[in-house]
N, C-alpha and C. Protein backbone atom coordinates (compact mmCIF):
# COMPACT_ATOMS: atom_id res chain seq x y z
N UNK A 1 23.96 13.25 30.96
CA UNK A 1 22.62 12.71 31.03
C UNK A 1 22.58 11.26 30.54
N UNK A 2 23.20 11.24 29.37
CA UNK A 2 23.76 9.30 28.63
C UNK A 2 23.93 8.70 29.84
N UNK A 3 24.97 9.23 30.45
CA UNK A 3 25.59 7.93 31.42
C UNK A 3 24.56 7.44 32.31
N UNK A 4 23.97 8.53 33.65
CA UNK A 4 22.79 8.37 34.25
C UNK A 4 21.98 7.52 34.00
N UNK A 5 21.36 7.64 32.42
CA UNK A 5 20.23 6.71 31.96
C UNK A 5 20.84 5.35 31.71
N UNK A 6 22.01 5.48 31.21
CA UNK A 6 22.54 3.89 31.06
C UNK A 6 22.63 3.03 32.62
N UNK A 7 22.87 3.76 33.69
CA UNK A 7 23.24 3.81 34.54
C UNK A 7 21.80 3.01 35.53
N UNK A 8 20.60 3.65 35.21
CA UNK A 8 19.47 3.42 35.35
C UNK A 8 18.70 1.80 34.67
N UNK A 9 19.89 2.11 33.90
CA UNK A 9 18.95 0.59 32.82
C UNK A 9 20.13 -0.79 33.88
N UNK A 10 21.32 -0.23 33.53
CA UNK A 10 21.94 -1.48 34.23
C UNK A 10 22.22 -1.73 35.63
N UNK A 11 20.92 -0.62 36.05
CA UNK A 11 20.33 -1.28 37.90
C UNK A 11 19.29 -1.74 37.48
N UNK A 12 18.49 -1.90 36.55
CA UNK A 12 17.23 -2.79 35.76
C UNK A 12 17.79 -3.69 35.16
N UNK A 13 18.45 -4.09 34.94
CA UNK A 13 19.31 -5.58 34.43
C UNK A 13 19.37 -5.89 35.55
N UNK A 14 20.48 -5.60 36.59
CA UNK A 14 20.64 -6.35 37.96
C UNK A 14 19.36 -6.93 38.56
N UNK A 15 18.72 -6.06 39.17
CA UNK A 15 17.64 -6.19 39.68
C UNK A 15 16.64 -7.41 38.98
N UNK A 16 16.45 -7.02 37.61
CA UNK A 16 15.31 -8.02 37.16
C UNK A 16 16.20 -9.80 37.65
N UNK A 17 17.83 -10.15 37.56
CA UNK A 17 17.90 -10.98 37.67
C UNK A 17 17.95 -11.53 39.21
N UNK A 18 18.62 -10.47 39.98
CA UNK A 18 18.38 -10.42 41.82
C UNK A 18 16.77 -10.91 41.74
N UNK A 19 15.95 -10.42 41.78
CA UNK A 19 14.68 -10.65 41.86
C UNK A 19 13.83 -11.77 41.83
N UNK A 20 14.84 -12.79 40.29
CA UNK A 20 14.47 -13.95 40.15
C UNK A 20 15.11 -15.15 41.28
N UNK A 21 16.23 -14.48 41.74
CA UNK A 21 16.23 -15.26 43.03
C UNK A 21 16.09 -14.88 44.61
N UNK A 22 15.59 -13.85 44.88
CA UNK A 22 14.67 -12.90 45.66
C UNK A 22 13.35 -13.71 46.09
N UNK A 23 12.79 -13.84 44.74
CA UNK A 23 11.58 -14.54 44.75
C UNK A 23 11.20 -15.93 44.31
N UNK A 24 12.29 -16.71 44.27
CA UNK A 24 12.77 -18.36 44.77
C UNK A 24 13.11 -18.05 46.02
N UNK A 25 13.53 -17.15 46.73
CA UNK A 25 14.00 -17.43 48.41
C UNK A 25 12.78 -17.41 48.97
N UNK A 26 12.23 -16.17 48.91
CA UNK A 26 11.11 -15.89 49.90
C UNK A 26 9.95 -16.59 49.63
N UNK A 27 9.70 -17.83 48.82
CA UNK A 27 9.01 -18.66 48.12
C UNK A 27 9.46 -19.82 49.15
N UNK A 28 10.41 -20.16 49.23
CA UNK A 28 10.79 -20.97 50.05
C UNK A 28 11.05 -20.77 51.28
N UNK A 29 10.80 -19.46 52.22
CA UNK A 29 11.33 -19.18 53.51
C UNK A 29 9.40 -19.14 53.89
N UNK A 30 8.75 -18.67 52.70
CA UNK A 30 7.15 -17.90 53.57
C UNK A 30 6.31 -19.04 52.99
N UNK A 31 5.23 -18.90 53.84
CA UNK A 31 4.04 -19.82 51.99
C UNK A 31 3.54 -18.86 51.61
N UNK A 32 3.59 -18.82 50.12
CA UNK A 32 3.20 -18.42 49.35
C UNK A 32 1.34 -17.87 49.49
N UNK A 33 1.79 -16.84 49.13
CA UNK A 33 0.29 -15.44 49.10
C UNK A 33 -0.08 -15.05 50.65
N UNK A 34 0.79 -15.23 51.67
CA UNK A 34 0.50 -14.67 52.83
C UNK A 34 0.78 -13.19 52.77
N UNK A 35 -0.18 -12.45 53.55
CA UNK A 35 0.10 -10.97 53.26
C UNK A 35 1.90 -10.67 53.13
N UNK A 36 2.54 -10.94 54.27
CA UNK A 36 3.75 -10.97 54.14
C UNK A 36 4.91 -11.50 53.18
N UNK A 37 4.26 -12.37 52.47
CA UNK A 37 4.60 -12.57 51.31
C UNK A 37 4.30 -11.61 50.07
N UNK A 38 3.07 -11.38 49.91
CA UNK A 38 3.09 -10.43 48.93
C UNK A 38 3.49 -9.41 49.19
N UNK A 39 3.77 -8.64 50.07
CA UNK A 39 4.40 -6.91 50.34
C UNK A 39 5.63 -7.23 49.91
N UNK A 40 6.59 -8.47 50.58
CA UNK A 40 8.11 -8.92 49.92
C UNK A 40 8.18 -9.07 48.35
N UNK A 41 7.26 -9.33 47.79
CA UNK A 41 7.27 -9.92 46.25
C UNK A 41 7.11 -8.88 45.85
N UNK A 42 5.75 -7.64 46.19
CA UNK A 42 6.35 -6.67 45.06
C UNK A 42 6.56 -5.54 45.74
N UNK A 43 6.67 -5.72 47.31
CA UNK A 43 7.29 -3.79 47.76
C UNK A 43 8.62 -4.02 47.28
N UNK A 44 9.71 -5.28 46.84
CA UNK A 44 10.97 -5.13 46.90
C UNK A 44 11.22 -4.19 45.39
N UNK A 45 9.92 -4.17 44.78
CA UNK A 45 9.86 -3.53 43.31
C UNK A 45 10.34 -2.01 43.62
N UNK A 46 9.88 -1.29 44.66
CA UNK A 46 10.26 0.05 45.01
C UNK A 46 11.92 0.33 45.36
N UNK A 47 12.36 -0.70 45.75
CA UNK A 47 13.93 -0.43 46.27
C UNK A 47 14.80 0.16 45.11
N UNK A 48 14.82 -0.48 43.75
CA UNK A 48 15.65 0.15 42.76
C UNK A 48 15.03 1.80 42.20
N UNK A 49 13.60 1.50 42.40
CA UNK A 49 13.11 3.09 41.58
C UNK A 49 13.28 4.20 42.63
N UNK A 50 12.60 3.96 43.76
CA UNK A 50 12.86 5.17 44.08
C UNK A 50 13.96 6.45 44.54
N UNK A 51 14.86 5.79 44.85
CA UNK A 51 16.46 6.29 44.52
C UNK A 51 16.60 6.54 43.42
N UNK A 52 16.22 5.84 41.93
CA UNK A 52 16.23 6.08 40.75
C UNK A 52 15.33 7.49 40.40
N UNK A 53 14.47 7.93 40.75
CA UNK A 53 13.48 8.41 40.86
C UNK A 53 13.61 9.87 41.41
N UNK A 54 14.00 9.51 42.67
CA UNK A 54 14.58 10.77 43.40
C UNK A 54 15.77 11.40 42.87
N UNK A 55 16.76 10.73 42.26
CA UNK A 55 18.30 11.04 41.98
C UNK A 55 17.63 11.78 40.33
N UNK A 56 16.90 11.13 39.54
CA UNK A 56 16.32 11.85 38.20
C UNK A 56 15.97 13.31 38.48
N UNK A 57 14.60 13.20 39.37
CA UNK A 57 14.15 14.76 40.02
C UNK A 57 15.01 15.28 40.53
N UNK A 58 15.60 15.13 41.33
CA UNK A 58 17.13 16.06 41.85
C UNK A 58 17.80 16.69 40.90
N UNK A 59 18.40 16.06 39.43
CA UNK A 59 19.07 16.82 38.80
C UNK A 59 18.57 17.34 37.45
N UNK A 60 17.18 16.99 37.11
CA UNK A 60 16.56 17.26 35.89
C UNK A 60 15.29 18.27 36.51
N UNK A 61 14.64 17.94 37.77
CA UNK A 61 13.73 18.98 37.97
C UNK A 61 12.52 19.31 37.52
N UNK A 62 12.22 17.69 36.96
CA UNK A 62 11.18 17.07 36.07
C UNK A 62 10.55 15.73 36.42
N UNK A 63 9.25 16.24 36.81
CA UNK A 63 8.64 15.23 37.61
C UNK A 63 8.04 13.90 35.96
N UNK A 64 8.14 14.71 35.06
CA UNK A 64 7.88 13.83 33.67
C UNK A 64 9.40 12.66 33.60
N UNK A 65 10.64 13.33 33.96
CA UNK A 65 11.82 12.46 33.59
C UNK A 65 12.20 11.48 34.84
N UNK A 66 11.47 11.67 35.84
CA UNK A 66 11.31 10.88 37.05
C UNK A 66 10.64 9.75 36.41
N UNK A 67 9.53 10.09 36.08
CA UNK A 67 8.74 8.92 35.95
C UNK A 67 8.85 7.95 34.47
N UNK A 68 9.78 8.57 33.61
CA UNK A 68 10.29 7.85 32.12
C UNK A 68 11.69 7.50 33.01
N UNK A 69 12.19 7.79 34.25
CA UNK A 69 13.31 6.81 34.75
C UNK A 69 13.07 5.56 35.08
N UNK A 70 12.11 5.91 36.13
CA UNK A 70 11.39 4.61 36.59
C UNK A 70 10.86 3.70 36.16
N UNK A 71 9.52 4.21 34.83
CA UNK A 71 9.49 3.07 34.03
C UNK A 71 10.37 2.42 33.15
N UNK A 72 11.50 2.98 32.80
CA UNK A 72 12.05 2.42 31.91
C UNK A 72 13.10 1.39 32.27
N UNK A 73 13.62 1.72 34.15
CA UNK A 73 13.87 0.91 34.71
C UNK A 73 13.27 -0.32 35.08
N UNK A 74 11.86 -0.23 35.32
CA UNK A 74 11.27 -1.16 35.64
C UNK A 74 11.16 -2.03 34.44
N UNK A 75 10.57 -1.66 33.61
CA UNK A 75 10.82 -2.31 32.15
C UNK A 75 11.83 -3.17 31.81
N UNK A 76 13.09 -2.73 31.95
CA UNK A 76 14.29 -3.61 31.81
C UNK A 76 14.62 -4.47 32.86
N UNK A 77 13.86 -4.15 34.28
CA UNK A 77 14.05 -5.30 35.08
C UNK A 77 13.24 -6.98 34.65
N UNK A 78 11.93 -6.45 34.18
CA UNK A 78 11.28 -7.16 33.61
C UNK A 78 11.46 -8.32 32.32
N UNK A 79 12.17 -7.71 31.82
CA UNK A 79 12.66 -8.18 30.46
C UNK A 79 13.57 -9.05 30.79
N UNK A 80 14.69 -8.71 31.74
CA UNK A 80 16.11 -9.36 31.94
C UNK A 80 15.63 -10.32 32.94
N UNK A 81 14.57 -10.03 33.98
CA UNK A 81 13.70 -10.99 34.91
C UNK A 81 13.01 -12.65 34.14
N UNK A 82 12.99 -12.34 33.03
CA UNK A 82 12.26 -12.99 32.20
C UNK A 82 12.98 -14.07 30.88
N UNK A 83 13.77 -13.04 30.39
CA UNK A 83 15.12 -13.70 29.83
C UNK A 83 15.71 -14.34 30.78
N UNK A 84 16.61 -14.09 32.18
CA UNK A 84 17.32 -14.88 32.73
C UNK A 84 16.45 -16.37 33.54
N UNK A 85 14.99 -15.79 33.25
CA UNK A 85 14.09 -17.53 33.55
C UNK A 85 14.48 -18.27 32.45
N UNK A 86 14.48 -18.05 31.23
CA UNK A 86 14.53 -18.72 29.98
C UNK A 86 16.39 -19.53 30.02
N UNK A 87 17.34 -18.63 30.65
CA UNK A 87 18.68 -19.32 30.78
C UNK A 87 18.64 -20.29 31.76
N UNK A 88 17.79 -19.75 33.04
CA UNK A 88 17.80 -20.76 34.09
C UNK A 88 17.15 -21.83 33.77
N UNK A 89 16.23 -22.27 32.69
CA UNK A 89 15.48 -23.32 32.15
C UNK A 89 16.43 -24.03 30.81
N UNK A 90 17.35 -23.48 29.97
CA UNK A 90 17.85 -24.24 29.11
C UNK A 90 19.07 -24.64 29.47
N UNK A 91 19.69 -23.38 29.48
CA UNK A 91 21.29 -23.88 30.29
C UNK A 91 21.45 -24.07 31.34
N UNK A 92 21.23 -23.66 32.87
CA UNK A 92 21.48 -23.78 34.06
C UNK A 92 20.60 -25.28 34.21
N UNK A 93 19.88 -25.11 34.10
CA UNK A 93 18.32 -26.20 34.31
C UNK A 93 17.75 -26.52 35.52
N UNK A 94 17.04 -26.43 35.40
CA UNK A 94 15.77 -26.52 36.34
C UNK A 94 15.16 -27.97 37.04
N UNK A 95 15.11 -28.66 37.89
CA UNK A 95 14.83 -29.70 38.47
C UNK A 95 13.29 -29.79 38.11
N UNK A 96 12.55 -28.81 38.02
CA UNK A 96 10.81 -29.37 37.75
C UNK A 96 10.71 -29.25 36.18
N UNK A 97 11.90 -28.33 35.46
CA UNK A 97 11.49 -28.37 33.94
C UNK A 97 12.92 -29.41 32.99
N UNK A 98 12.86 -30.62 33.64
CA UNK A 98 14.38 -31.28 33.33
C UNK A 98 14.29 -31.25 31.42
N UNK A 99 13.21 -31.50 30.98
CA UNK A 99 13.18 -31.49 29.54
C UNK A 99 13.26 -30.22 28.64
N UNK A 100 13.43 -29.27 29.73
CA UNK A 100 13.92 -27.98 28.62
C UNK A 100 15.77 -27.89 28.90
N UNK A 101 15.85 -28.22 29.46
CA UNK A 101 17.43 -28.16 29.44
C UNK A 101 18.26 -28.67 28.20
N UNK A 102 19.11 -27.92 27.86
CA UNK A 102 20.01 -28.31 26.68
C UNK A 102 20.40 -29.12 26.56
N UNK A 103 20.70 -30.35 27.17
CA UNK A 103 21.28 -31.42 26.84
C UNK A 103 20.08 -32.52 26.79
N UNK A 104 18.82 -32.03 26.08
CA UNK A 104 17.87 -32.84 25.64
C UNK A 104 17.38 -32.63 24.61
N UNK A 105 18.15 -31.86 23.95
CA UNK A 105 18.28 -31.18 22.52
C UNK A 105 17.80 -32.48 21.35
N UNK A 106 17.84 -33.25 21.79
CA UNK A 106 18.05 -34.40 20.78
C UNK A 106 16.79 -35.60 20.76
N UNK A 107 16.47 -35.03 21.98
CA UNK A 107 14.00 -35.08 22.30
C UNK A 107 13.57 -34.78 20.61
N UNK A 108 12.65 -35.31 19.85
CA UNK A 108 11.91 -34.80 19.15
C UNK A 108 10.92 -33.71 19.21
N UNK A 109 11.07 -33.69 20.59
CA UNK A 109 10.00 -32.71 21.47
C UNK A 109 10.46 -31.46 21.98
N UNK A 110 11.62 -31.38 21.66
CA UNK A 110 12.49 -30.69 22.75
C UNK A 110 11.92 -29.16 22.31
N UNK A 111 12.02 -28.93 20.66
CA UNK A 111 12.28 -27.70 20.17
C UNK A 111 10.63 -27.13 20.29
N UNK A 112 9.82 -28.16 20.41
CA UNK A 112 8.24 -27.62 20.45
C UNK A 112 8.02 -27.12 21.85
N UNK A 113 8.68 -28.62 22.58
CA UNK A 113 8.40 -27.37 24.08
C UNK A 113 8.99 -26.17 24.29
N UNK A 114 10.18 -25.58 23.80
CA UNK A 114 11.17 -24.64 24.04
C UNK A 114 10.00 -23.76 23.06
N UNK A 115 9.36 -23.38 21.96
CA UNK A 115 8.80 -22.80 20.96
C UNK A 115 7.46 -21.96 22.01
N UNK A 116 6.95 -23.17 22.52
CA UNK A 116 5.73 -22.67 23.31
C UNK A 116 6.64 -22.32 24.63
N UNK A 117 6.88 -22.74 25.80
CA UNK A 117 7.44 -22.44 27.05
C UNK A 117 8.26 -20.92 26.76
N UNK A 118 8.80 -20.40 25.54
CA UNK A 118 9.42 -19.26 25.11
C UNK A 118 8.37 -18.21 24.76
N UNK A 119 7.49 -18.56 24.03
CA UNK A 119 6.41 -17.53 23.52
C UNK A 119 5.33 -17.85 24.58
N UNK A 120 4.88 -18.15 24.75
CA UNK A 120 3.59 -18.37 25.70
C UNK A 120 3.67 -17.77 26.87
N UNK A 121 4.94 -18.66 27.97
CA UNK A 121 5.17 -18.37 29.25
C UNK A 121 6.05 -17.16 29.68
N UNK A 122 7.26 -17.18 28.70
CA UNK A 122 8.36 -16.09 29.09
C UNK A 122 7.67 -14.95 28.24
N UNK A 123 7.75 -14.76 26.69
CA UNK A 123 7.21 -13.74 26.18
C UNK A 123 5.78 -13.47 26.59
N UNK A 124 4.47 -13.70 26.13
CA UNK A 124 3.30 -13.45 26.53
C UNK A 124 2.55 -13.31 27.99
N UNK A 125 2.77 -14.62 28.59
CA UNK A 125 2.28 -14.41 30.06
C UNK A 125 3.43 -14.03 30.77
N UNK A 126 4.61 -13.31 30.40
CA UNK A 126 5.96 -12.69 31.25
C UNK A 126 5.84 -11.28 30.76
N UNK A 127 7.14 -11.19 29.84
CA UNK A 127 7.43 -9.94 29.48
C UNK A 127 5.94 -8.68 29.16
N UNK A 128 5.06 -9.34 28.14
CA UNK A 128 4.13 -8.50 27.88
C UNK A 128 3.23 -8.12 28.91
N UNK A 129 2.67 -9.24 29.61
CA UNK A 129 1.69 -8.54 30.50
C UNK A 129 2.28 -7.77 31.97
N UNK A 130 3.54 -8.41 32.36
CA UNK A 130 4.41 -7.33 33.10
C UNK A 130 4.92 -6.14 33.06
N UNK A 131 4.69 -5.80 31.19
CA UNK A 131 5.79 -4.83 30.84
C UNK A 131 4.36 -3.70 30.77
N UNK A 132 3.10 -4.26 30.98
CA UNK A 132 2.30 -2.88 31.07
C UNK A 132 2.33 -2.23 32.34
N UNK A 133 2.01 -3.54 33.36
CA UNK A 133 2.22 -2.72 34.61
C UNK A 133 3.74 -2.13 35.11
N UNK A 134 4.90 -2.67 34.25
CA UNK A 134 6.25 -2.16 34.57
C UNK A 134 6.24 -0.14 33.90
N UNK A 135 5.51 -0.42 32.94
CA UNK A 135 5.56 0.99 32.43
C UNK A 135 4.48 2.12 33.20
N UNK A 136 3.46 1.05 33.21
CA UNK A 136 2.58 2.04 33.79
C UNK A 136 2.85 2.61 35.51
N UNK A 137 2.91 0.97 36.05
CA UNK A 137 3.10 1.45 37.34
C UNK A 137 4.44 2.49 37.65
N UNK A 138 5.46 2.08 36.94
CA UNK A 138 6.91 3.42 37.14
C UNK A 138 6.97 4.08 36.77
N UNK A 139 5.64 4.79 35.73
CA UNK A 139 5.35 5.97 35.45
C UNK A 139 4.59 6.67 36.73
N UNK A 140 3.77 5.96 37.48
CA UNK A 140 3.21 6.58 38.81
C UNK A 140 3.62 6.68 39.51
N UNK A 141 4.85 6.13 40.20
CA UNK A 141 5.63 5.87 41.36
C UNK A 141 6.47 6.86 41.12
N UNK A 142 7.26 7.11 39.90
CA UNK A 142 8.03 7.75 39.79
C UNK A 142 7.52 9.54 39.70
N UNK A 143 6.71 9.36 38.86
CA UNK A 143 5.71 10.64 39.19
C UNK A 143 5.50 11.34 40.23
N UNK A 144 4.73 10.62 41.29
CA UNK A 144 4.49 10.84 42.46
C UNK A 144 5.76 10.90 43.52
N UNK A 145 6.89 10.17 43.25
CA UNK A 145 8.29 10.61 43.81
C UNK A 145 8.73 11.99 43.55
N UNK A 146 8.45 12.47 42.02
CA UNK A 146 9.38 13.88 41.57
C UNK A 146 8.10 15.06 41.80
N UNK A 147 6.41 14.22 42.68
CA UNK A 147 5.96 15.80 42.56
C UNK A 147 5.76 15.66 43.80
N UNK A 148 6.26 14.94 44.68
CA UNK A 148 5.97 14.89 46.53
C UNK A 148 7.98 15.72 46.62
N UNK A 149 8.33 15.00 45.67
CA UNK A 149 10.05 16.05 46.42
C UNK A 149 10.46 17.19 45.62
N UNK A 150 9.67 17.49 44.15
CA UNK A 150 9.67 19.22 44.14
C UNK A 150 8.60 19.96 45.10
N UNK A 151 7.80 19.09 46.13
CA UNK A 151 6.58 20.13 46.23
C UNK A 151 7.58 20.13 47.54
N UNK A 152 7.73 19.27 48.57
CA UNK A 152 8.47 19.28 49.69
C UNK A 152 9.94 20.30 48.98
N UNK A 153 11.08 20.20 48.20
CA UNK A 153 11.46 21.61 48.26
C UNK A 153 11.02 22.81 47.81
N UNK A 154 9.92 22.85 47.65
CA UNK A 154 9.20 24.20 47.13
C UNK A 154 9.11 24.98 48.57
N UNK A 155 8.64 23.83 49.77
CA UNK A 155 7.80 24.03 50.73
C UNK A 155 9.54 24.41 51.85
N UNK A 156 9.94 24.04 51.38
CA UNK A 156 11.67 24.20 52.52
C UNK A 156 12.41 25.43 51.86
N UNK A 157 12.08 25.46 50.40
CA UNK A 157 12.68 26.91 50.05
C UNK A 157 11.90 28.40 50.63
N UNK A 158 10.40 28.00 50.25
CA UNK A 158 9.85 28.92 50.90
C UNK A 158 9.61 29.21 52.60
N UNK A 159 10.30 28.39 53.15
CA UNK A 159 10.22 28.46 54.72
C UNK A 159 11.59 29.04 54.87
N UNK A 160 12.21 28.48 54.48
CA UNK A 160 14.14 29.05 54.51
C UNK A 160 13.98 30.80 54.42
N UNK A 161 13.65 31.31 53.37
CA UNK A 161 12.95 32.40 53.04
C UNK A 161 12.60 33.32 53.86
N UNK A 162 11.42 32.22 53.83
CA UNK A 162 10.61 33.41 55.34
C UNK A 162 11.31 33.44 56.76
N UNK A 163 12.44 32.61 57.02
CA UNK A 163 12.82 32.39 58.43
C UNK A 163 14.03 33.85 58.09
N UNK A 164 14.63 33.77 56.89
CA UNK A 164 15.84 34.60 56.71
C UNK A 164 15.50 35.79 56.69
N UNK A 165 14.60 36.05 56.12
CA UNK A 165 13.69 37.37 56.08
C UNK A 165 13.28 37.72 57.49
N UNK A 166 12.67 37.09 58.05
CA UNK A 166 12.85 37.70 59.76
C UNK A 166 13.81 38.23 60.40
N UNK A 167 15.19 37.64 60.06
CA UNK A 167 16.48 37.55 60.86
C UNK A 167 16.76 39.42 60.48
């Protein structure tokens, strides 16, 4: 069961950082807030859970551990989505944020912008207000994954059943 869940978190590492350049591509391929843009920005959110989701209910048989997969996946995509903005802004660096980059360390300014741009943007308006809908929403998704595919094999066991029972 350890491995699985670890297993679960470090397709939520991947993902949160895939994502951050997922959504620099399709930022640059669509304009931005066209319907088709937004279904890409967050239906691509479903690709890691619900396999996650389904593969939980499959071997636990618990539409509750479906949905503590999912969020907790989603959660860590979020986090690592959010942290790896903060690397792509100090170390990698960023062409629109050139003054957070590390080799401006030596700005009098440097450590105030890094203080706020860290707590404000990545922690507060990132991680926290994402991490409600990351929990909440992959508690529903995932939910609704483990009670649509125990009810669908409820519904194939009991047909199997009744077909064998005829024979």
């Amino acid at each position: 069961m350890k491995i699985r869940w670890l297993i679960y978190l470090v397709i939520g590492i991947v993902f949160g950082v895939f994502d951050f350049y997922f959504h620099s591509f399709i930022s640059n391929v669509l304009v931005q807030g066209e319907t088709f843009w937004t279904v890409l920005t967050y239906g691509v959110w479903l690709v890691p859970i619900v396999p996650i989701a389904l593969y939980e209910v499959r071997i636990s048989k618990s539409r509750v551990r479906s949905a503590l997969a999912s969020s907790s996946s989603w959660l860590v995509s979020i986090i690592f989505y959010y942290l790896y903005n903060a690397i792509q802004l100090g170390i990698i660096g960023r062409s629109t944020r050139p003054e957070l980059h590390i080799s401006n360390h030596k700005d009098p300014f440097f450590w105030g912008n890094w203080k706020n741009v860290f707590w404000e943007d990545i922690v507060i308006r990132g991680i926290v207000e994402w991490s409600v809908v990351a929990v909440a929403g992959g508690f529903i998704v995932g939910f609704s994954v483990g009670f649509i595919y125990l009810r669908l094999e409820k519904l194939i066991k009991l047909g199997n059943t009744t077909n064998e029972e005829i024979k």
